[in-house]
C-alpha atoms as a PDB file:
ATOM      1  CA  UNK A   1     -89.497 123.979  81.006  1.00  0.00           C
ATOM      2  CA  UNK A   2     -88.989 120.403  82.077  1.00  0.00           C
ATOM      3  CA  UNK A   3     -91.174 117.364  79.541  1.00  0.00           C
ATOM      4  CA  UNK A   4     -93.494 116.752  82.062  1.00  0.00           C
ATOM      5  CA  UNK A   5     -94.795 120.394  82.281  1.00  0.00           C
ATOM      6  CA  UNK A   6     -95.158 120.502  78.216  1.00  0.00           C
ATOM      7  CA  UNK A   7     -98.444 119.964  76.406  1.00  0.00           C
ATOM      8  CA  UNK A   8     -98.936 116.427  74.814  1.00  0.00           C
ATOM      9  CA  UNK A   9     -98.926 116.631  71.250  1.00  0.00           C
ATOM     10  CA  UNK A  10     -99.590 113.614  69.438  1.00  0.00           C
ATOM     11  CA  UNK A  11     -97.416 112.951  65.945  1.00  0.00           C
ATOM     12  CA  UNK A  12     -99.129 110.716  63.283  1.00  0.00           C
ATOM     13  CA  UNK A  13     -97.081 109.336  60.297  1.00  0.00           C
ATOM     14  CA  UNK A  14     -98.612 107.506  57.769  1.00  0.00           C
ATOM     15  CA  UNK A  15     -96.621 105.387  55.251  1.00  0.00           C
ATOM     16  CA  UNK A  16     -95.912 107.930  52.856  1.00  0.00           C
ATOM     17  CA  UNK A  17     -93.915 109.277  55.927  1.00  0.00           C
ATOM     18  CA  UNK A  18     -91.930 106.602  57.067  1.00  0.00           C
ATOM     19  CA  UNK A  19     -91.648 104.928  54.103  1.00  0.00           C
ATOM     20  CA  UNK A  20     -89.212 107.235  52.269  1.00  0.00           C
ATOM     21  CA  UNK A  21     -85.419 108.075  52.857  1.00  0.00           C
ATOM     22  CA  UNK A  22     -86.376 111.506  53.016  1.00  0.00           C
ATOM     23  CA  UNK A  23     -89.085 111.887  54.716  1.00  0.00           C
ATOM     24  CA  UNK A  24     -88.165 109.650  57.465  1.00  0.00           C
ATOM     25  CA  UNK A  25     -85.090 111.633  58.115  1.00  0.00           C
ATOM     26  CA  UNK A  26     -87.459 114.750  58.284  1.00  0.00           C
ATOM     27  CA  UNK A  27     -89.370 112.760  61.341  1.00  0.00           C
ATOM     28  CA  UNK A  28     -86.149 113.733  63.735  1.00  0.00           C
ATOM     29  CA  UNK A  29     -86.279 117.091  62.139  1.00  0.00           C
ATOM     30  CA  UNK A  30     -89.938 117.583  63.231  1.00  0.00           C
ATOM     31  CA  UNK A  31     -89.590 116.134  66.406  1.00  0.00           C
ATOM     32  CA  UNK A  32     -86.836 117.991  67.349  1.00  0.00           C
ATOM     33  CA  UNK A  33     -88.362 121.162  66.717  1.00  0.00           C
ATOM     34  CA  UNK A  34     -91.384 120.134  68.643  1.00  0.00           C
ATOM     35  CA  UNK A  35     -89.465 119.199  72.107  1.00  0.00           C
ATOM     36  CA  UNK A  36     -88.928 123.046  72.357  1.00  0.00           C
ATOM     37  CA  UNK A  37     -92.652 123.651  73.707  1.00  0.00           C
ATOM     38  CA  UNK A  38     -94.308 120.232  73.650  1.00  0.00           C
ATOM     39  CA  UNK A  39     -93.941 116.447  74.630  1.00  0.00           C
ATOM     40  CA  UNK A  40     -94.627 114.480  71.458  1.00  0.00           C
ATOM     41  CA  UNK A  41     -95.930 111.383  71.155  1.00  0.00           C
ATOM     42  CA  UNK A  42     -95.394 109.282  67.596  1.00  0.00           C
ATOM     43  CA  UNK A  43     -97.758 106.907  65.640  1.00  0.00           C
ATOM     44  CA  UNK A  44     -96.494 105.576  62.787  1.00  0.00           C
ATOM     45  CA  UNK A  45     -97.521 103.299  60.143  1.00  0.00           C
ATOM     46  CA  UNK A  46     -95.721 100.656  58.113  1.00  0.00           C
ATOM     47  CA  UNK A  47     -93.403 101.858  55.173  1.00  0.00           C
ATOM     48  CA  UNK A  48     -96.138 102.569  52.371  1.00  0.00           C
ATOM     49  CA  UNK A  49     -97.042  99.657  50.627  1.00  0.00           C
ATOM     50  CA  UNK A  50     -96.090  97.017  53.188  1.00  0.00           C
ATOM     51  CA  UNK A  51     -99.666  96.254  54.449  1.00  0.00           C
ATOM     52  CA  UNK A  52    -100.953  95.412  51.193  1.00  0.00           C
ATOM     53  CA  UNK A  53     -97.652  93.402  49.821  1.00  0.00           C
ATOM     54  CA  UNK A  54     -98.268  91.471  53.260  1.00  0.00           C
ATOM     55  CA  UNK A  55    -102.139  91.280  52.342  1.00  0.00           C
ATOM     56  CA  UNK A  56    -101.235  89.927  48.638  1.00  0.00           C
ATOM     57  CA  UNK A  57     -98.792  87.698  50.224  1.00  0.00           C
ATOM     58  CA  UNK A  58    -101.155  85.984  52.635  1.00  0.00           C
ATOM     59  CA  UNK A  59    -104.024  85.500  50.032  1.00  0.00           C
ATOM     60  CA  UNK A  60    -100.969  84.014  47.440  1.00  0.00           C
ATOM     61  CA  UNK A  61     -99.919  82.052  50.215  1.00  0.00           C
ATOM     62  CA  UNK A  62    -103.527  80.484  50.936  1.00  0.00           C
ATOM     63  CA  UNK A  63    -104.292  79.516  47.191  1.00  0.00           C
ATOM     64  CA  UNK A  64    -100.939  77.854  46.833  1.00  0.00           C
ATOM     65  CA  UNK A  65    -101.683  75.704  49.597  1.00  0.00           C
ATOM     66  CA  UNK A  66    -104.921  74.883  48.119  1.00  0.00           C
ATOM     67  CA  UNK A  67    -102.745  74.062  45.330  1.00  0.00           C
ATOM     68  CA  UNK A  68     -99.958  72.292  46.282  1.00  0.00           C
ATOM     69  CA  UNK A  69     -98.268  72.426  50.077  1.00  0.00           C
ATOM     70  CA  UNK A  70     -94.669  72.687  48.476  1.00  0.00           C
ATOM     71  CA  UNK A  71     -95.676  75.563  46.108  1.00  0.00           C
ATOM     72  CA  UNK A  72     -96.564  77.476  49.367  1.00  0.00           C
ATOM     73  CA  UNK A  73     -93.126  76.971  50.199  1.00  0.00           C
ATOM     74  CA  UNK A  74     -91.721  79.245  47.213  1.00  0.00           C
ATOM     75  CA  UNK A  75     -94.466  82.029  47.714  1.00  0.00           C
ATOM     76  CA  UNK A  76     -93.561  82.357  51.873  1.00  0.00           C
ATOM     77  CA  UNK A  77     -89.522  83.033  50.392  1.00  0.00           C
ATOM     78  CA  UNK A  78     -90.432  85.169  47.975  1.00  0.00           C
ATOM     79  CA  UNK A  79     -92.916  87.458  50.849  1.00  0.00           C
ATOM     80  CA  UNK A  80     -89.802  87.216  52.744  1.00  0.00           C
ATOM     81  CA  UNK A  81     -87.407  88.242  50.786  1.00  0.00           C
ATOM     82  CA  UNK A  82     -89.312  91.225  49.383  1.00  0.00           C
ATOM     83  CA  UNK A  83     -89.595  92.734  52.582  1.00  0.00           C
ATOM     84  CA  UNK A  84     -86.522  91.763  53.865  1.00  0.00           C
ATOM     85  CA  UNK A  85     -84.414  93.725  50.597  1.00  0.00           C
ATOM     86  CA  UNK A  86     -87.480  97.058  50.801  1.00  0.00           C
ATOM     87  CA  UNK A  87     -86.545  96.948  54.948  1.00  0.00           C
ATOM     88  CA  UNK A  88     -83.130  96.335  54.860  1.00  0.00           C
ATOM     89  CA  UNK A  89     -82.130  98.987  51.842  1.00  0.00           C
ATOM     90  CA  UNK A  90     -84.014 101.617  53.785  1.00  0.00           C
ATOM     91  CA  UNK A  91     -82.695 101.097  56.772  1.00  0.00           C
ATOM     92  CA  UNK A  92     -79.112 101.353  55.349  1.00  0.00           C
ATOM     93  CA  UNK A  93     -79.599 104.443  53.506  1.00  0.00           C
ATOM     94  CA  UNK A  94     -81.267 106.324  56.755  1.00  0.00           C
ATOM     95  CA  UNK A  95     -79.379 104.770  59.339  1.00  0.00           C
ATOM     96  CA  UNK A  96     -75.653 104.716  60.842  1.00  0.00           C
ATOM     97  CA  UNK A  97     -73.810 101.868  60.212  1.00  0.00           C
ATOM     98  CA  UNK A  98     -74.211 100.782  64.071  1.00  0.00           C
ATOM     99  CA  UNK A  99     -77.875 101.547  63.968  1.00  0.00           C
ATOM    100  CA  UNK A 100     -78.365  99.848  60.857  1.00  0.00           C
ATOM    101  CA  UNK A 101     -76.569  96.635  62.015  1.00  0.00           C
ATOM    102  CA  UNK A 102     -79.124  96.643  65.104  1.00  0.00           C
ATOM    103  CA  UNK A 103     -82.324  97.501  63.108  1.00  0.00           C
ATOM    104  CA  UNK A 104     -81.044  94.311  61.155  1.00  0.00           C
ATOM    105  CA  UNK A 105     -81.260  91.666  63.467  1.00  0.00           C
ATOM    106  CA  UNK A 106     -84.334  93.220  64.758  1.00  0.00           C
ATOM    107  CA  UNK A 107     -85.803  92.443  60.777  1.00  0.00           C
ATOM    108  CA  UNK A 108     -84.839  89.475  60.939  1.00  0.00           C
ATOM    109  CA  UNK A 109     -86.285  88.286  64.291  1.00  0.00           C
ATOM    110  CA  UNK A 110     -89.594  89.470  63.219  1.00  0.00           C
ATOM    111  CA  UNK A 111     -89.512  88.112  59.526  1.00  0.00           C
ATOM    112  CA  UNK A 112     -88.786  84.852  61.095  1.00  0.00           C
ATOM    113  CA  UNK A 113     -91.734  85.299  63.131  1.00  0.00           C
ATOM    114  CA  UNK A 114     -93.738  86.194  60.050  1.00  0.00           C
ATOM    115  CA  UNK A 115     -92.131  83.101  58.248  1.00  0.00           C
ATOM    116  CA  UNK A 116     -93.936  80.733  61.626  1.00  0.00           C
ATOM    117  CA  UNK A 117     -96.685  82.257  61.445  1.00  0.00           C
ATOM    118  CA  UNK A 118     -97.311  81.934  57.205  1.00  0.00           C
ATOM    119  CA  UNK A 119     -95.832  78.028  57.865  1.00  0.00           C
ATOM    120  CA  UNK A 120     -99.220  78.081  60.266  1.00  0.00           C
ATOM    121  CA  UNK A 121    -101.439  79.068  58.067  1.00  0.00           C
ATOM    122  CA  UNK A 122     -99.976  76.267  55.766  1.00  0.00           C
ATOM    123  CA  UNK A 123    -100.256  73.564  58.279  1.00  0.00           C
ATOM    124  CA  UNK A 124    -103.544  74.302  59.830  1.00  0.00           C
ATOM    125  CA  UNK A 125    -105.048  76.680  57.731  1.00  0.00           C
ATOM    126  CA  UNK A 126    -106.065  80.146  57.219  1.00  0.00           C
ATOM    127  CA  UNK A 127    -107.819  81.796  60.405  1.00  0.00           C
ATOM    128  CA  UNK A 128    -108.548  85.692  60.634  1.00  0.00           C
ATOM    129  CA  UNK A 129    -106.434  86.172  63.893  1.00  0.00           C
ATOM    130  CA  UNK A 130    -103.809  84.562  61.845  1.00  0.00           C
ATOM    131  CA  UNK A 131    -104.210  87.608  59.059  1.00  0.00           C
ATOM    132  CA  UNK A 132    -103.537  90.195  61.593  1.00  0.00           C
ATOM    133  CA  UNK A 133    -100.957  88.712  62.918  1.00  0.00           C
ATOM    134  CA  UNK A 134     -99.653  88.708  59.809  1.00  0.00           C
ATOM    135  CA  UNK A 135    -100.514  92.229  58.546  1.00  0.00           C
ATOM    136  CA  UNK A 136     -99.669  93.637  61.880  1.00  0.00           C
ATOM    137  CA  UNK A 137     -95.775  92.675  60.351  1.00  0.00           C
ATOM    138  CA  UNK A 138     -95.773  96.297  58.711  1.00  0.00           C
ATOM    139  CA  UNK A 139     -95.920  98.361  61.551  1.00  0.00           C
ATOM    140  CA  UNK A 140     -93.729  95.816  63.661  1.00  0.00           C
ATOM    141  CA  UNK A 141     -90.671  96.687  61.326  1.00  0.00           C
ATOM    142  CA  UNK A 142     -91.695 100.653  60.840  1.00  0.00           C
ATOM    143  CA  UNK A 143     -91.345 101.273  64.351  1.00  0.00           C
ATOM    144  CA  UNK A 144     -87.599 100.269  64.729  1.00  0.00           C
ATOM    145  CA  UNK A 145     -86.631 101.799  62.081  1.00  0.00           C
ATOM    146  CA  UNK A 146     -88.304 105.060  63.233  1.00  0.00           C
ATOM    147  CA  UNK A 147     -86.644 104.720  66.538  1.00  0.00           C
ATOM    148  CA  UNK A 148     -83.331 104.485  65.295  1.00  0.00           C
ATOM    149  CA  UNK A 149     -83.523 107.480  62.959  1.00  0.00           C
ATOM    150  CA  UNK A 150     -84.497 109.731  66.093  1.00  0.00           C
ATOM    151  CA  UNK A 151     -81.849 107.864  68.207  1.00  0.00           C
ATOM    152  CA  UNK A 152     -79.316 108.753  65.520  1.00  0.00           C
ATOM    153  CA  UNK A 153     -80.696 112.306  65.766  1.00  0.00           C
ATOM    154  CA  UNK A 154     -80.060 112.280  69.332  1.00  0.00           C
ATOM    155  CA  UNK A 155     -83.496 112.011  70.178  1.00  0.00           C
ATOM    156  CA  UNK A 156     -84.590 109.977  73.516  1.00  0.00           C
ATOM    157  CA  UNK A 157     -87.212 108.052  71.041  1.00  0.00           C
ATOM    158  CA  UNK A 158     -88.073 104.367  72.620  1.00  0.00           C
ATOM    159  CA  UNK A 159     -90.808 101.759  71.331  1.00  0.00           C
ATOM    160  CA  UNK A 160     -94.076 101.757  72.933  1.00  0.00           C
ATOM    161  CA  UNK A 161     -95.964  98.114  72.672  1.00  0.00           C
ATOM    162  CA  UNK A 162     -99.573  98.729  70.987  1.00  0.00           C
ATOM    163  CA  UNK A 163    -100.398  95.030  71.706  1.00  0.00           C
ATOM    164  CA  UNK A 164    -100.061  96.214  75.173  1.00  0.00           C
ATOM    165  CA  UNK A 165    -101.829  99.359  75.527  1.00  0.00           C
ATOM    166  CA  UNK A 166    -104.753  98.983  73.357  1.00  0.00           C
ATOM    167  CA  UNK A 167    -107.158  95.563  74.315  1.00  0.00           C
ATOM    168  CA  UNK A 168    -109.870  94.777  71.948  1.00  0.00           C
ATOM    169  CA  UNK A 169    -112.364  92.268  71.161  1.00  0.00           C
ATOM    170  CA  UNK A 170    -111.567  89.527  68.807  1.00  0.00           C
ATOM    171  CA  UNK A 171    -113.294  90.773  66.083  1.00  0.00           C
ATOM    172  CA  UNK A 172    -109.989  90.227  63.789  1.00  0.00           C
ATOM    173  CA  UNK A 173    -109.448  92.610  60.720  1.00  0.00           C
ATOM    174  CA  UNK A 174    -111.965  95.573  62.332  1.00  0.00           C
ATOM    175  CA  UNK A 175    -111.199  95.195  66.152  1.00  0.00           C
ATOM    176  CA  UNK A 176    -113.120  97.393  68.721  1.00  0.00           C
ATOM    177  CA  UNK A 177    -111.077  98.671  71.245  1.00  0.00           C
ATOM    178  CA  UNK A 178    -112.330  98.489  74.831  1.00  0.00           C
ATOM    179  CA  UNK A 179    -111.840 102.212  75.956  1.00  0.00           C
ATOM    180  CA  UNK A 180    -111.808 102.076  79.666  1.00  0.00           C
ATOM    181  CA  UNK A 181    -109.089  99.291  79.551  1.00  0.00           C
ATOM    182  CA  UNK A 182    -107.048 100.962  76.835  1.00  0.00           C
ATOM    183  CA  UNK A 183    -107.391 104.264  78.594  1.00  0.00           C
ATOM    184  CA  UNK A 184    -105.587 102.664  81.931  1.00  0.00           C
ATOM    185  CA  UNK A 185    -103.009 101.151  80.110  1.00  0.00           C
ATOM    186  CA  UNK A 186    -102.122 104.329  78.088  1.00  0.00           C
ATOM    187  CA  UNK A 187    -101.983 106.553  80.824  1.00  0.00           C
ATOM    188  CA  UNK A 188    -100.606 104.183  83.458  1.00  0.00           C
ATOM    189  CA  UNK A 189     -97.751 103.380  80.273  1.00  0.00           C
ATOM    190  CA  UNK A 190     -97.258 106.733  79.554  1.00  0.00           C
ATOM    191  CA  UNK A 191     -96.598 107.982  83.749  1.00  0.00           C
ATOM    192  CA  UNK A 192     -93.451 105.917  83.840  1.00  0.00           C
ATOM    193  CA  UNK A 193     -91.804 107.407  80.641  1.00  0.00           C
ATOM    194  CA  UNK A 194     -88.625 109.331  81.773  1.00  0.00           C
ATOM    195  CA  UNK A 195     -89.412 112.955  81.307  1.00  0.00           C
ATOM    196  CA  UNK A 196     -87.154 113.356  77.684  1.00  0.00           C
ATOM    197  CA  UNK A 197     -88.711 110.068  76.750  1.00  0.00           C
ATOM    198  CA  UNK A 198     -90.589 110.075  72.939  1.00  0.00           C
ATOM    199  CA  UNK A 199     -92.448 107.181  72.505  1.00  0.00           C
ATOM    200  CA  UNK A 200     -93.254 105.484  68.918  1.00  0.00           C
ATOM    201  CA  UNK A 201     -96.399 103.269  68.854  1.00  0.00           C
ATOM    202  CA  UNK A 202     -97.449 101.377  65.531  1.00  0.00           C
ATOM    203  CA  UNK A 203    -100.671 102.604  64.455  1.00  0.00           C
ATOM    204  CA  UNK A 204    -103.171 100.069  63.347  1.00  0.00           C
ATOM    205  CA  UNK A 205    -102.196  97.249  66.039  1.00  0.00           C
ATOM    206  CA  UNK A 206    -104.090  96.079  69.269  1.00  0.00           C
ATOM    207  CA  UNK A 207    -104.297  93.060  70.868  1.00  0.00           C
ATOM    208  CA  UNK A 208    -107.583  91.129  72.780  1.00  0.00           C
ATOM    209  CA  UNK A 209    -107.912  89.796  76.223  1.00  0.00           C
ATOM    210  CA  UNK A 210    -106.281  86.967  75.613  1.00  0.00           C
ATOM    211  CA  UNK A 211    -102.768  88.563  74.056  1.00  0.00           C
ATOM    212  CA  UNK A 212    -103.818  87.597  70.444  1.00  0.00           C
ATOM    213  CA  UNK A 213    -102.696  90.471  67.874  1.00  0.00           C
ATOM    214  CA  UNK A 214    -105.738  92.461  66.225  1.00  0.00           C
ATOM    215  CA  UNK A 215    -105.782  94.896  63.751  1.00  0.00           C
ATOM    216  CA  UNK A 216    -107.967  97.928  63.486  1.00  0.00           C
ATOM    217  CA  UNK A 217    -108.878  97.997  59.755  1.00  0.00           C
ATOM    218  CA  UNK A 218    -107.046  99.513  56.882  1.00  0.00           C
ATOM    219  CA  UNK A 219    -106.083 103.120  57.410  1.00  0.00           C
ATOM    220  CA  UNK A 220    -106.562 101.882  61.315  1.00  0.00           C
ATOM    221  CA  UNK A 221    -103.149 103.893  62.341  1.00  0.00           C
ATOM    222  CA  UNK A 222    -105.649 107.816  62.822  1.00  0.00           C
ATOM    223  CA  UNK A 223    -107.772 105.734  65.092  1.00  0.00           C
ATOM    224  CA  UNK A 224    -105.243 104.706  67.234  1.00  0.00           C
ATOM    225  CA  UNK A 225    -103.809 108.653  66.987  1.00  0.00           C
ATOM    226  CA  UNK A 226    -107.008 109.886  68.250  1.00  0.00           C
ATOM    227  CA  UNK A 227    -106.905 107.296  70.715  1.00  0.00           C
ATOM    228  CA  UNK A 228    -104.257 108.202  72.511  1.00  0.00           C
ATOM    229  CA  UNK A 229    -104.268 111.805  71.811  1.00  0.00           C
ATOM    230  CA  UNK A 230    -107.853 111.428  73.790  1.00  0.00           C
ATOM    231  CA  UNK A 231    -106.398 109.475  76.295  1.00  0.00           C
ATOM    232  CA  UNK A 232    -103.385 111.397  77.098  1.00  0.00           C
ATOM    233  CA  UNK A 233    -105.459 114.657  76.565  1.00  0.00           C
ATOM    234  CA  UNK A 234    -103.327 115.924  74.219  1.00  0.00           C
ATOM    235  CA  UNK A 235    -103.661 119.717  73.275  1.00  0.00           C
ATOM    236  CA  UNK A 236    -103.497 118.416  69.487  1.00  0.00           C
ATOM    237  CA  UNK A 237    -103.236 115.388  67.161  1.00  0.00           C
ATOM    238  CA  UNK A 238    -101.593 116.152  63.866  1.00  0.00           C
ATOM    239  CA  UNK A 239    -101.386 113.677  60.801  1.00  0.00           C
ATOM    240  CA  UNK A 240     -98.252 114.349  58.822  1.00  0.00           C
ATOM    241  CA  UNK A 241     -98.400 112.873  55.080  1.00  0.00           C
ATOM    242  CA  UNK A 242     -97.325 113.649  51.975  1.00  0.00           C
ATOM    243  CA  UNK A 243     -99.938 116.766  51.037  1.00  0.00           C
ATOM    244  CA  UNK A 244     -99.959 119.729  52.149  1.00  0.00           C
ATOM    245  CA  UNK A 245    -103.423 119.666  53.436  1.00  0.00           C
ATOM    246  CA  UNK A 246    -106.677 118.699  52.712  1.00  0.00           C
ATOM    247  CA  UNK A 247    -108.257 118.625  49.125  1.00  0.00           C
ATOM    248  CA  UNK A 248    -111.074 117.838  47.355  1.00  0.00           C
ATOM    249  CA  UNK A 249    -110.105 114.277  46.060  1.00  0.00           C
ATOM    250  CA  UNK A 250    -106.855 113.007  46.006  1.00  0.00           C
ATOM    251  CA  UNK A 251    -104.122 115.511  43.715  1.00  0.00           C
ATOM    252  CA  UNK A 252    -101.847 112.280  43.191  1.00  0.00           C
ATOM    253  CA  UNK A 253    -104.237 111.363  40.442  1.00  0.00           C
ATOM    254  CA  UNK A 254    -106.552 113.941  39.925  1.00  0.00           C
ATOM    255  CA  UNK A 255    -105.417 117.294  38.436  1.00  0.00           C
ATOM    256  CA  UNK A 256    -108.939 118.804  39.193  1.00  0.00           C
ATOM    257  CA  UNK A 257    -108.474 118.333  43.466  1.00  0.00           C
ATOM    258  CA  UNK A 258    -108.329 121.756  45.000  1.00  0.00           C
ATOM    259  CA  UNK A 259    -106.709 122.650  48.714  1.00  0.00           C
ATOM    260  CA  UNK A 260    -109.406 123.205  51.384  1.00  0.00           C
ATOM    261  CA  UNK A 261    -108.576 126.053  53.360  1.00  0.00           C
ATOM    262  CA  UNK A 262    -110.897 125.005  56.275  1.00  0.00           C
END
């Protein structure tokens, strides 16, 4: 059965997914399994935590600026560097060497962009199209690395651009997406795919008419899963995290939550 005559099925993993050695290596695993009888499509969030360090970082970043410019300075390194160390030791533990190396200069092109874009926010102040630039980071580095751990698992994974297939208004922090646009660009993205071809879009990410980044509000990466799995009319959208279902509240912290069988 060739990829084109498969079902769509679209793949969400949240940050609990991708943000462990693990569990990311279990992605190919997955995926793999799935190419027997469908065409998968991944959305994938930052590594867990990364969205909110970036959030704490921005709002640290703003008061020492209020403070003192130079202070602002130490805060930006500091963003920077805890990224860059949570990023790069993942990466080297899930990786090959080659793939590893790559995914490297990729994190570093983008946490200079970060670095710009912070030094903005510093010079002219903060803006909300500036904060989702900024928090859109996570996913921006998650999506390499997922890329390269299917590539390494010989899987024909390549990047798919959410800034350019889903086009919002500029309501910054809680975009909403214009549907009939989005819907063109999916599909028309999604028809020149080679056949083998499985794509990795960040969740969470959009951009607005004018090629500004948006963001689609925390936990923002299931919207943009049912998005395109209602776009591409997909035969199913599954959300992979790290429960084994649904339960009554969450069973990290409370021993009380019970499994939901429907």
């Amino acid at each position: 059965m060739s990829a084109s005559s498969r079902p769509v099925v679209v793949m969400k993993f949240g940050g609990t997914a991708t943000g462990a050695v693990g569990r990311m290596r279990t992605i190919g695993a997955v995926v793999r399994q799935a190419q027997a009888s469908v065409r998968p499509v991944l959305v994938v969030s930052a590594l867990s935590g990364v969205t909110r360090r970036l959030d704490r970082g921005l709002q640290a970043v703003v008061a020492a600026r209020e403070a003192s410019g130079t202070a602002a300075d130490a805060v930006i390194d500091t963003l920077l560097a805890d990224l860059k160390t949570r990023h790069q030791t993942q990466a080297r533990e899930v990786l090959s060497e080659a793939a590893a190396s790559a995914y490297e200069e990729d994190l570093q092109e983008h946490l200079e962009a970060l670095r710009l874009r912070l030094h903005t926010v510093v010079d002219t102040g903060f803006t909300p199209a500036l904060r989702d630039a900024v928090l859109a980071t996570g996913e921006q580095l998650s999506v390499p690395m997922v890329v390269a751990t299917l590539q390494d698992q010989e899987v024909a994974a390549q990047a798919g651009d959410a800034t350019a297939l889903l086009q919002t208004d500029a309501t910054y922090g809680e975009a909403n997406v214009h549907l009939e646009v989005s819907k063109a660009q999916v599909t028309d993205w999604f028809a020149t795919l080679p056949d083998e071809a499985v794509p990795v879009v960040a969740g969470f990410v959009g951009a607005d008419a004018n090629g500004a980044t948006t963001t689609l509000g925390f936990e923002g990466s299931d919207y943009t899963a049912a998005l395109l799995a209602a776009f591409l009319h997909a035969d199913s959208l599954t959300r992979f995290t790290d429960v084994d279902g649904i339960y009554t509240a969450d069973p990290s912290t409370d021993a009380a939550a019970q499994r939901l069988d429907r």
